[in-house]
C-alpha atoms as a PDB file:
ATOM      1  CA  UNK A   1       0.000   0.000   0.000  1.00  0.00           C
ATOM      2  CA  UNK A   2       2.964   2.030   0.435  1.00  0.00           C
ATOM      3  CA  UNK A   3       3.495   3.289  -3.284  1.00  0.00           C
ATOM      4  CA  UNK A   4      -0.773   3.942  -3.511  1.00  0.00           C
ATOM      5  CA  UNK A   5       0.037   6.391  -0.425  1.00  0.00           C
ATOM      6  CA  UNK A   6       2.531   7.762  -1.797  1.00  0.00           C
ATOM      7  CA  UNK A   7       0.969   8.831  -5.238  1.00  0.00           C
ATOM      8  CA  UNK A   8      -2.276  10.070  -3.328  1.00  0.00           C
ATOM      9  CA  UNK A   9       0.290  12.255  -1.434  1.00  0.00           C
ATOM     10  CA  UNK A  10       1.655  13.229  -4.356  1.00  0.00           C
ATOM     11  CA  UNK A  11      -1.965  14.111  -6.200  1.00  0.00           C
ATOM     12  CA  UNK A  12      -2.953  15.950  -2.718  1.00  0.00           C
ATOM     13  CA  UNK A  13       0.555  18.207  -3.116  1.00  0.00           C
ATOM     14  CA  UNK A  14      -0.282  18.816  -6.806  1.00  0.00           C
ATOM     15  CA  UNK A  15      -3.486  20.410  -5.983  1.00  0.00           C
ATOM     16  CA  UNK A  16      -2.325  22.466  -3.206  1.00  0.00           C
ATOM     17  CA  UNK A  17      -0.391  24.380  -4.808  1.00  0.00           C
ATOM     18  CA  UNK A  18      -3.760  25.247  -7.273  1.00  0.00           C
ATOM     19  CA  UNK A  19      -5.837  26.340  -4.014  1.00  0.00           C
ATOM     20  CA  UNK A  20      -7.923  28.313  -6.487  1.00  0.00           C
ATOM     21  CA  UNK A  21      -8.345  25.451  -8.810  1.00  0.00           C
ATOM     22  CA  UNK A  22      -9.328  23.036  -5.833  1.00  0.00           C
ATOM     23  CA  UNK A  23     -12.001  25.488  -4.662  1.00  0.00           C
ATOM     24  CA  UNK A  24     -13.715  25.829  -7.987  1.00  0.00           C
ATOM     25  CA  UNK A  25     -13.721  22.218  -8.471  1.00  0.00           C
ATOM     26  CA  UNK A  26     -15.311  21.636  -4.660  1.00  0.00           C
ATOM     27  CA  UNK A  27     -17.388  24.659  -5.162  1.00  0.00           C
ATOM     28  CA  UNK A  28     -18.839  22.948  -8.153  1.00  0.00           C
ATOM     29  CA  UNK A  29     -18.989  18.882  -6.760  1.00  0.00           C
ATOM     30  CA  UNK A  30     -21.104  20.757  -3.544  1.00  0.00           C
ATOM     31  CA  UNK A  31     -23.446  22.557  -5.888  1.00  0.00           C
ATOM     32  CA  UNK A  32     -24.319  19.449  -7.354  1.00  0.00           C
ATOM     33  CA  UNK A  33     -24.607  17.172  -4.527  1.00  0.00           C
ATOM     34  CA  UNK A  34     -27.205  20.081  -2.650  1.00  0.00           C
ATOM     35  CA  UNK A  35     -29.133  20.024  -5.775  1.00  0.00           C
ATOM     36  CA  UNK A  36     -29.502  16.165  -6.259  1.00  0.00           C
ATOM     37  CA  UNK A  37     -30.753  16.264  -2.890  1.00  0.00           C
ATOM     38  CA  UNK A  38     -31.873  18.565   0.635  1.00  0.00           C
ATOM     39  CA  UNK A  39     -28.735  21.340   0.421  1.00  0.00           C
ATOM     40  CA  UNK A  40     -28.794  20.326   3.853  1.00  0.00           C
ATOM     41  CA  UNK A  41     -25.958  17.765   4.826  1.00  0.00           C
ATOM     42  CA  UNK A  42     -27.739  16.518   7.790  1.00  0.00           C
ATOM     43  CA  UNK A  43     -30.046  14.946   5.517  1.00  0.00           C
ATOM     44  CA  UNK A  44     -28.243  14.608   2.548  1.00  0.00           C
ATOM     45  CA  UNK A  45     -25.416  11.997   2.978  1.00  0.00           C
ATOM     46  CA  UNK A  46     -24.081  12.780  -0.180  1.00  0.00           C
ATOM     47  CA  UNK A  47     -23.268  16.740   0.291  1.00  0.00           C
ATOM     48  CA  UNK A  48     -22.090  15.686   3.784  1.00  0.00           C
ATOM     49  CA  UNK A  49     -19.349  13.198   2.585  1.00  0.00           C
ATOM     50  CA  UNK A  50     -18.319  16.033  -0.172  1.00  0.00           C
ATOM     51  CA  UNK A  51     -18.391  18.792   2.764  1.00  0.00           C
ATOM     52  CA  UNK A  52     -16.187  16.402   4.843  1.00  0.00           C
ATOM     53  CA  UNK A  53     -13.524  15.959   2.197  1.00  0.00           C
ATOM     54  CA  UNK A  54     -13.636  19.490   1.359  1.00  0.00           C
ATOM     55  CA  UNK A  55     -12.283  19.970   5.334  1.00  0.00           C
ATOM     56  CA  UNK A  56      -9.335  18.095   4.349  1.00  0.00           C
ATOM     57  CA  UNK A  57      -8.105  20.798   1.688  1.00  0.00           C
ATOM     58  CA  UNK A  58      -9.500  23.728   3.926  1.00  0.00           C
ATOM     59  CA  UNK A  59     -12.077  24.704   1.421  1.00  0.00           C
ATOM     60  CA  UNK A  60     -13.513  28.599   2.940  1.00  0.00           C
ATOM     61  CA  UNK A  61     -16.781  28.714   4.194  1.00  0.00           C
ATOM     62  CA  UNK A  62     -17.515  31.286   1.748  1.00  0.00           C
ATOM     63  CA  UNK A  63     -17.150  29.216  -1.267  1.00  0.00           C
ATOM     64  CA  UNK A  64     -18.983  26.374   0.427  1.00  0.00           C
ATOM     65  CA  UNK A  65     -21.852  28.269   1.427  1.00  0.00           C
ATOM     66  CA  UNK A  66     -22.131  30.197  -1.863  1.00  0.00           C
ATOM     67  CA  UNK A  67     -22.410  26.676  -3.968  1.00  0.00           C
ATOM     68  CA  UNK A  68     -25.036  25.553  -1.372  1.00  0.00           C
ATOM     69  CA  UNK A  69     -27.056  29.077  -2.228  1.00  0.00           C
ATOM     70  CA  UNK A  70     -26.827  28.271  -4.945  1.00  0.00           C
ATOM     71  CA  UNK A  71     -28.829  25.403  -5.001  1.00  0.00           C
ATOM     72  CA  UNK A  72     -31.280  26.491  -3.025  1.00  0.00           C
ATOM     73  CA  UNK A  73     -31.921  29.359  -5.118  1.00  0.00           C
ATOM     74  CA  UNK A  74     -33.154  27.110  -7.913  1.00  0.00           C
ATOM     75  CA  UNK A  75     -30.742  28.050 -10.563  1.00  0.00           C
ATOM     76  CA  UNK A  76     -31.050  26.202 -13.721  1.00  0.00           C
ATOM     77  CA  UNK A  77     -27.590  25.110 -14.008  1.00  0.00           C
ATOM     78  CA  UNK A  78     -26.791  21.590 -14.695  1.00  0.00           C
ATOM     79  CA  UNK A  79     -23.891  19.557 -14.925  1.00  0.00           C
ATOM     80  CA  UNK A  80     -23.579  15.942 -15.854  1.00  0.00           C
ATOM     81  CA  UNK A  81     -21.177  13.173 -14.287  1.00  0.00           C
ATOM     82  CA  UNK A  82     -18.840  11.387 -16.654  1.00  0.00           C
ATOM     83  CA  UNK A  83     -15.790   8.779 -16.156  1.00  0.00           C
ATOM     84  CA  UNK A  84     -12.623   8.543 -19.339  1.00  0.00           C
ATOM     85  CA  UNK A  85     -10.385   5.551 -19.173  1.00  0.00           C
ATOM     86  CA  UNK A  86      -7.181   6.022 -21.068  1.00  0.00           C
ATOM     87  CA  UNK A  87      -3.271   4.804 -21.253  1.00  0.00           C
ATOM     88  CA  UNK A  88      -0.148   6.875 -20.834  1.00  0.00           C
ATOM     89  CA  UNK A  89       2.977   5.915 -22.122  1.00  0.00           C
ATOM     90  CA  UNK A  90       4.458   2.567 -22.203  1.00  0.00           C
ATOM     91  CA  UNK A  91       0.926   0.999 -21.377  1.00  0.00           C
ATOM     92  CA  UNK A  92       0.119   3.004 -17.846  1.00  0.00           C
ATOM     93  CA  UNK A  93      -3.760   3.788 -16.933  1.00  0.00           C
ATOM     94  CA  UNK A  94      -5.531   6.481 -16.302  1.00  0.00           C
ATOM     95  CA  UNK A  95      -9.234   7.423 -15.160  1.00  0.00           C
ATOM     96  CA  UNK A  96     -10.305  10.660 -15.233  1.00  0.00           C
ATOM     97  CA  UNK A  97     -13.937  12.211 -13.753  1.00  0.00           C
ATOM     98  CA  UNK A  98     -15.533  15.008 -14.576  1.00  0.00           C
ATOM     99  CA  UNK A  99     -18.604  17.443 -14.092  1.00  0.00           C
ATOM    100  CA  UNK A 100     -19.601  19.198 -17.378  1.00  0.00           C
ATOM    101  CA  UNK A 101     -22.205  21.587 -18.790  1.00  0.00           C
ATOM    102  CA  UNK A 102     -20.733  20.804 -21.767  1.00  0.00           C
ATOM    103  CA  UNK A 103     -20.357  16.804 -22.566  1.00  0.00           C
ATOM    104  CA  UNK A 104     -19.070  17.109 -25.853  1.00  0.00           C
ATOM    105  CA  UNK A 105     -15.972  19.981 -24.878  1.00  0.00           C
ATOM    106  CA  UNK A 106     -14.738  18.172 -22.412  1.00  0.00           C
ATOM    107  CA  UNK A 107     -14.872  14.856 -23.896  1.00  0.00           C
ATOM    108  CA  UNK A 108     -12.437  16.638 -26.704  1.00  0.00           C
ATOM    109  CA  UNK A 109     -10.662  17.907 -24.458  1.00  0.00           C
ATOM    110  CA  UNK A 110      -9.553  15.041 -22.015  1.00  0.00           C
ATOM    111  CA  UNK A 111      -8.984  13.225 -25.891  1.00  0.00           C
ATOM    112  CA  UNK A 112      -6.446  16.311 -26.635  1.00  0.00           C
ATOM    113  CA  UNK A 113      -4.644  16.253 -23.050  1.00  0.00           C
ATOM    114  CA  UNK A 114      -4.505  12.199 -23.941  1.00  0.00           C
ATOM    115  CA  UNK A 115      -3.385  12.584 -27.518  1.00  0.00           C
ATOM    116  CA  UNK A 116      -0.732  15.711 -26.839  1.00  0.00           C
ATOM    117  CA  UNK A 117       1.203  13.775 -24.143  1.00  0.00           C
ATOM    118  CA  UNK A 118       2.055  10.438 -25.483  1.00  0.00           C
ATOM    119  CA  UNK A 119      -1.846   8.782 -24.206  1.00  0.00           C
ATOM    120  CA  UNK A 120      -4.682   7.789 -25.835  1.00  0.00           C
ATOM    121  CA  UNK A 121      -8.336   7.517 -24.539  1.00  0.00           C
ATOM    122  CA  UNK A 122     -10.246   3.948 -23.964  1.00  0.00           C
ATOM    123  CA  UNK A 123     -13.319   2.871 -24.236  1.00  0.00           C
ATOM    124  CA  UNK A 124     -15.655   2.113 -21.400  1.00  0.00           C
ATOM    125  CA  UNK A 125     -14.384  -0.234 -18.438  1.00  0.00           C
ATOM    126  CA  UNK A 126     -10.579  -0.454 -20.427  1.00  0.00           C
ATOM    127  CA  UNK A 127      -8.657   0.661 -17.229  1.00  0.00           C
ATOM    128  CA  UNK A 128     -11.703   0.816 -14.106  1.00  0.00           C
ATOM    129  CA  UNK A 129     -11.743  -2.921 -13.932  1.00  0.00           C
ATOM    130  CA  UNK A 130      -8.020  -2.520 -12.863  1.00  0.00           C
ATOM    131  CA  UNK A 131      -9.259  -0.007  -9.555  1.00  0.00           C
ATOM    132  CA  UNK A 132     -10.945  -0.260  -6.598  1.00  0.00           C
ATOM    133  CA  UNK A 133     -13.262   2.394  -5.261  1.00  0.00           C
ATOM    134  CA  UNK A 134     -12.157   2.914  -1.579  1.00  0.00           C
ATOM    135  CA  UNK A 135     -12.009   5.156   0.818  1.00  0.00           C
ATOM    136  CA  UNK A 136      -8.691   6.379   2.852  1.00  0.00           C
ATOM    137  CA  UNK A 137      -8.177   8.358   5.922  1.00  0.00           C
ATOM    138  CA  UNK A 138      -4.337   9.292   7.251  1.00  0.00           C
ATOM    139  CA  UNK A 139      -4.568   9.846  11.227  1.00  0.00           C
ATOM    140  CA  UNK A 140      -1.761  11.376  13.327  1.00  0.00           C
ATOM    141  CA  UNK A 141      -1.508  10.810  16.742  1.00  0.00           C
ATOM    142  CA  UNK A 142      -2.647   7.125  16.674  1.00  0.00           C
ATOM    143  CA  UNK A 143      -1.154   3.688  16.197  1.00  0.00           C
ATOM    144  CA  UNK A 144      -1.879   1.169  13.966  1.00  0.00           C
ATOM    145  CA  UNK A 145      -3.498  -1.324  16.277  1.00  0.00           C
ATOM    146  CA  UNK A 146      -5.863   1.946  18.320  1.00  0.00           C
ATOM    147  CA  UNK A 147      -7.083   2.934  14.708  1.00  0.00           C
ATOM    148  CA  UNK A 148      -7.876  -0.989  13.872  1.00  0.00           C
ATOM    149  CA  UNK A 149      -9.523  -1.485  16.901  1.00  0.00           C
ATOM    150  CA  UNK A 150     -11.617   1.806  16.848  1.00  0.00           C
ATOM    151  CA  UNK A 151     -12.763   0.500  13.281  1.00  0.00           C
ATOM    152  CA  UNK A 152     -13.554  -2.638  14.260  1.00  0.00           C
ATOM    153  CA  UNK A 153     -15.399  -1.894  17.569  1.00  0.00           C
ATOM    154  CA  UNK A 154     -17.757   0.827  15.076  1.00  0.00           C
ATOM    155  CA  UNK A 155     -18.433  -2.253  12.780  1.00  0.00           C
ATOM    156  CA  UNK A 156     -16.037  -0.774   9.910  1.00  0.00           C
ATOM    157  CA  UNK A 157     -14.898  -3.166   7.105  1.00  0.00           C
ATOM    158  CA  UNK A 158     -10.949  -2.449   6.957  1.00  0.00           C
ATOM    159  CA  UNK A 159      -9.421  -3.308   3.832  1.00  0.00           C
ATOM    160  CA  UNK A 160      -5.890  -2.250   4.803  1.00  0.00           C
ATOM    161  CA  UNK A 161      -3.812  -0.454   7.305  1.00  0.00           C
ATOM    162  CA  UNK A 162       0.114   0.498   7.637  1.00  0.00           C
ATOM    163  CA  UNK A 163       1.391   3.436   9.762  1.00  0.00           C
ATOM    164  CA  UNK A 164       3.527   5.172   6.718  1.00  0.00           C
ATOM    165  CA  UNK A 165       5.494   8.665   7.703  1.00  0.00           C
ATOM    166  CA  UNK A 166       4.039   9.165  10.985  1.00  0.00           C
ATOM    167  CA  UNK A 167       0.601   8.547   9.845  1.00  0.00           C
ATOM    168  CA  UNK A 168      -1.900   5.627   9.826  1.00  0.00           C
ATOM    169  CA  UNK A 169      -3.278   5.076   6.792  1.00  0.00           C
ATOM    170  CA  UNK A 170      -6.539   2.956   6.436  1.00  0.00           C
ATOM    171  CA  UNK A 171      -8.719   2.041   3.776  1.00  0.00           C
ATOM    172  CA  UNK A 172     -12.545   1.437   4.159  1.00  0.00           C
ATOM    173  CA  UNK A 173     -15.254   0.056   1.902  1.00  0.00           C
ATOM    174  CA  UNK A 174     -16.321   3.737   0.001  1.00  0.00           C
ATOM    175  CA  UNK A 175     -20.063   3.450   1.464  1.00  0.00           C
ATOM    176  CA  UNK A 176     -18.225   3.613   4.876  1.00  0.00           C
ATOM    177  CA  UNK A 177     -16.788   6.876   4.780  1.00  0.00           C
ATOM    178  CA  UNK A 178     -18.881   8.788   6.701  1.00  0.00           C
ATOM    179  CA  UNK A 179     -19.381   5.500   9.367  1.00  0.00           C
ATOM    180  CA  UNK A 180     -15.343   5.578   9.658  1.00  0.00           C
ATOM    181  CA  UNK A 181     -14.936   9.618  10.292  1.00  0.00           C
ATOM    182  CA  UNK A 182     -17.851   9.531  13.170  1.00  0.00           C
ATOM    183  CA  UNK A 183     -15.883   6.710  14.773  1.00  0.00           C
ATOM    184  CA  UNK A 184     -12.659   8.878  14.278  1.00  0.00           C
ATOM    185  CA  UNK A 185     -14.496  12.121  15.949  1.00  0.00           C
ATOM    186  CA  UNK A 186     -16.090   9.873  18.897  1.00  0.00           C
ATOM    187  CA  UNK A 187     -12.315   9.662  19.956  1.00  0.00           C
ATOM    188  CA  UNK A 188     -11.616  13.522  19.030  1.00  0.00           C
ATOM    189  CA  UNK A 189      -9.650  13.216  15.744  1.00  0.00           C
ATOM    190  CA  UNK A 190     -11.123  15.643  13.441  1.00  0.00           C
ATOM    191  CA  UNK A 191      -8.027  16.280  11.475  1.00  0.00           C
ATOM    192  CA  UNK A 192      -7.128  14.071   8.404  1.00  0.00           C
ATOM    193  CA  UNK A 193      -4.060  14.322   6.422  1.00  0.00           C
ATOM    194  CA  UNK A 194      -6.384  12.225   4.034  1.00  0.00           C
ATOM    195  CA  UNK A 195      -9.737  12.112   4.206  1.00  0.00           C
ATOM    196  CA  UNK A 196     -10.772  10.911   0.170  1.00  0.00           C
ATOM    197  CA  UNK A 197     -12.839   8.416  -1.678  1.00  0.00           C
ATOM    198  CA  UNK A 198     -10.292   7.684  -4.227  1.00  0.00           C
ATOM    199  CA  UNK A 199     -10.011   4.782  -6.985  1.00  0.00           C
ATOM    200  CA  UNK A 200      -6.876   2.888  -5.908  1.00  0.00           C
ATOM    201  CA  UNK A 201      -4.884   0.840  -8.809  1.00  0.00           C
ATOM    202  CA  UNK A 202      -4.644  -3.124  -7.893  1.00  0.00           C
ATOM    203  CA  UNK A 203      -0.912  -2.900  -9.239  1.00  0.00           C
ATOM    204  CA  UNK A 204       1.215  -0.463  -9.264  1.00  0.00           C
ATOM    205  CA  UNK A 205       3.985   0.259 -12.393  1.00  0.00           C
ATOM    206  CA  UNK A 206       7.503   2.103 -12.635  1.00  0.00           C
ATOM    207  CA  UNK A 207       7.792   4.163 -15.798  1.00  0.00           C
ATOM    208  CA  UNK A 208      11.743   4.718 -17.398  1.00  0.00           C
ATOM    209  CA  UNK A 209      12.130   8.220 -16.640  1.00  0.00           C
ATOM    210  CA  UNK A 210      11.917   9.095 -20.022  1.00  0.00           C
ATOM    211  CA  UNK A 211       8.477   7.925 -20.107  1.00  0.00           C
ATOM    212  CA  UNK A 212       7.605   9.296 -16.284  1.00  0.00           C
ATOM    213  CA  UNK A 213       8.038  13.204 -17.107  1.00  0.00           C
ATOM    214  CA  UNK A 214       5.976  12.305 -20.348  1.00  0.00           C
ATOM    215  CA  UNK A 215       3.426  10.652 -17.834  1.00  0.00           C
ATOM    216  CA  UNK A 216       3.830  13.489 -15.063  1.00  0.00           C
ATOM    217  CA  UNK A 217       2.934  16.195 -18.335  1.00  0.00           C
ATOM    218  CA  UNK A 218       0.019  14.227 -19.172  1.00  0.00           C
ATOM    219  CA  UNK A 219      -1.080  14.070 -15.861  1.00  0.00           C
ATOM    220  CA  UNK A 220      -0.870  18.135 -15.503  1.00  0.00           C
ATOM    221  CA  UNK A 221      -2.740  18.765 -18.243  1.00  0.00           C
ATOM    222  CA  UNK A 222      -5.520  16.444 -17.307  1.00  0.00           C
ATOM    223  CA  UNK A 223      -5.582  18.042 -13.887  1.00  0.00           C
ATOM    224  CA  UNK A 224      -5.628  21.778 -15.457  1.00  0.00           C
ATOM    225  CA  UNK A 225      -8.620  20.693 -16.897  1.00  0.00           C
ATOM    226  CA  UNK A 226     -11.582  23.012 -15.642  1.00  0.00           C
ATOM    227  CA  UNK A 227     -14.316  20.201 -16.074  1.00  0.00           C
ATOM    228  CA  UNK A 228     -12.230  17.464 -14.354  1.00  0.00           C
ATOM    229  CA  UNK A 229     -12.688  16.486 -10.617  1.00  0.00           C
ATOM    230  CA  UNK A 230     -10.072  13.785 -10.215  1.00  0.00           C
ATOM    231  CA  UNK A 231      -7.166  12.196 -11.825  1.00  0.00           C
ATOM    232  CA  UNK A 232      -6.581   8.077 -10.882  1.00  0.00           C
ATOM    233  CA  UNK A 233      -3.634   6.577 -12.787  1.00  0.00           C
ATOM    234  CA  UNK A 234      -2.156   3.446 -11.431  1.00  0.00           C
ATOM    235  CA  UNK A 235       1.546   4.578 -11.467  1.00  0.00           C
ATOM    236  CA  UNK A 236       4.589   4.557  -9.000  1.00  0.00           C
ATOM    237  CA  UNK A 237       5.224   8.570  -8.642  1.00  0.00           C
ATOM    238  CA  UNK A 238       8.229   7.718  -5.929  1.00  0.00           C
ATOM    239  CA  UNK A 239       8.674   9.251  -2.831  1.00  0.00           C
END
């Protein structure tokens, strides 16, 4: 699990240094989730998981509240879910999920960010059968064995642990998210270096380094992408 950690580390990094760009793209994954349902978290599980792993990046309260107006306000604007599975060089994977007003823009241009860096887009269920949907949390403060034994004692399914750079990391089934942060904040941990539902790769590859910085450009311009919400590729960044 070390090398998954690492590359969500890596991702998490990436999109620090974009605060703006991380906003905008939690700004818009909140205004949909308080439209699908009550904009009220309490009774909406989905807005309350996004709201959750918004904390994580230190999303405002200003931009949260705003998209949740937003919703409330009626306004017409509507924005459709949809996953690309693609390869990188020498045969690496990539999914890539957006939220679009405009299906047939972004579709071209995910293609052209494939296409311009040495990757080509697949069809449907090409690369996802080679992920699992989990969820991860990093804790501080805790070892291994407390976090396992919280989880267990709150009836959480734990698919794996490892305490990694002074953190645990665990992964949970992704429908046990929010059942795996209450058990966290019955013991006071509210903090997360981690708090995602991500898709992690089943088996992890090393690029030449020729082909990593073509991989690594890719991988920018897929992430620079206004319409995209998250970048899964199944290869080794390093530390």
């Amino acid at each position: 699990m070390g090398r998954k950690w690492n590359n969500i580390k890596e991702k998490k990094a990436s999109k620090d240094k974009n605060t703006s760009r991380i906003y905008a793209k939690f700004g818009r994954e909140i205004y949909v989730a308080a439209k699908l349902g009550e904009p009220d978290p309490e009774s909406n599980q989905a807005l309350k998981v996004v709201l959750e792993r918004a904390k994580t990046y230190s999303v405002p309260k200003h931009i949260i509240d705003r998209a949740i107006e937003k919703a409330k306000g009626g306004s017409e604007e509507n924005y459709d879910e949809n996953r690309y599975e693609g390869f990188g060089p020498n045969g690496s994977m990539v999914i890539v999920d957006t939220l679009t007003n405009n299906v047939n823009r972004t579709a071209s241009e995910v293609r052209a960010a494939f296409g311009k860096n040495g990757g080509n887009m697949g069809v449907s269920g090409s690369v996802a059968y080679m992920f699992d949907h989990a969820a991860v949390f990093g804790v501080e403060g805790k070892t291994e064995d407390e976090v396992l034994e919280l989880l267990m004692e709150a009836d959480v399914d734990v698919r794996d642990i490892a305490e990694e750079d002074e953190s645990v990391i665990v992964y949970t089934e992704p429908d046990q998210f929010h059942a795996a942060q209450e058990a966290f904040k019955s013991i006071g941990i509210t903090e997360f270096t981690v708090a995602e539902l991500t898709m992690l790769a089943q088996n992890d590859v090393e690029l030449p380094e020729a082909d990593l910085e073509q991989f690594e450009q890719m991988i920018d311009a897929l992430e620079d992408l206004e319409d995209v919400q998250n970048v899964y590729h199944n290869v080794d960044l390093g530390e």
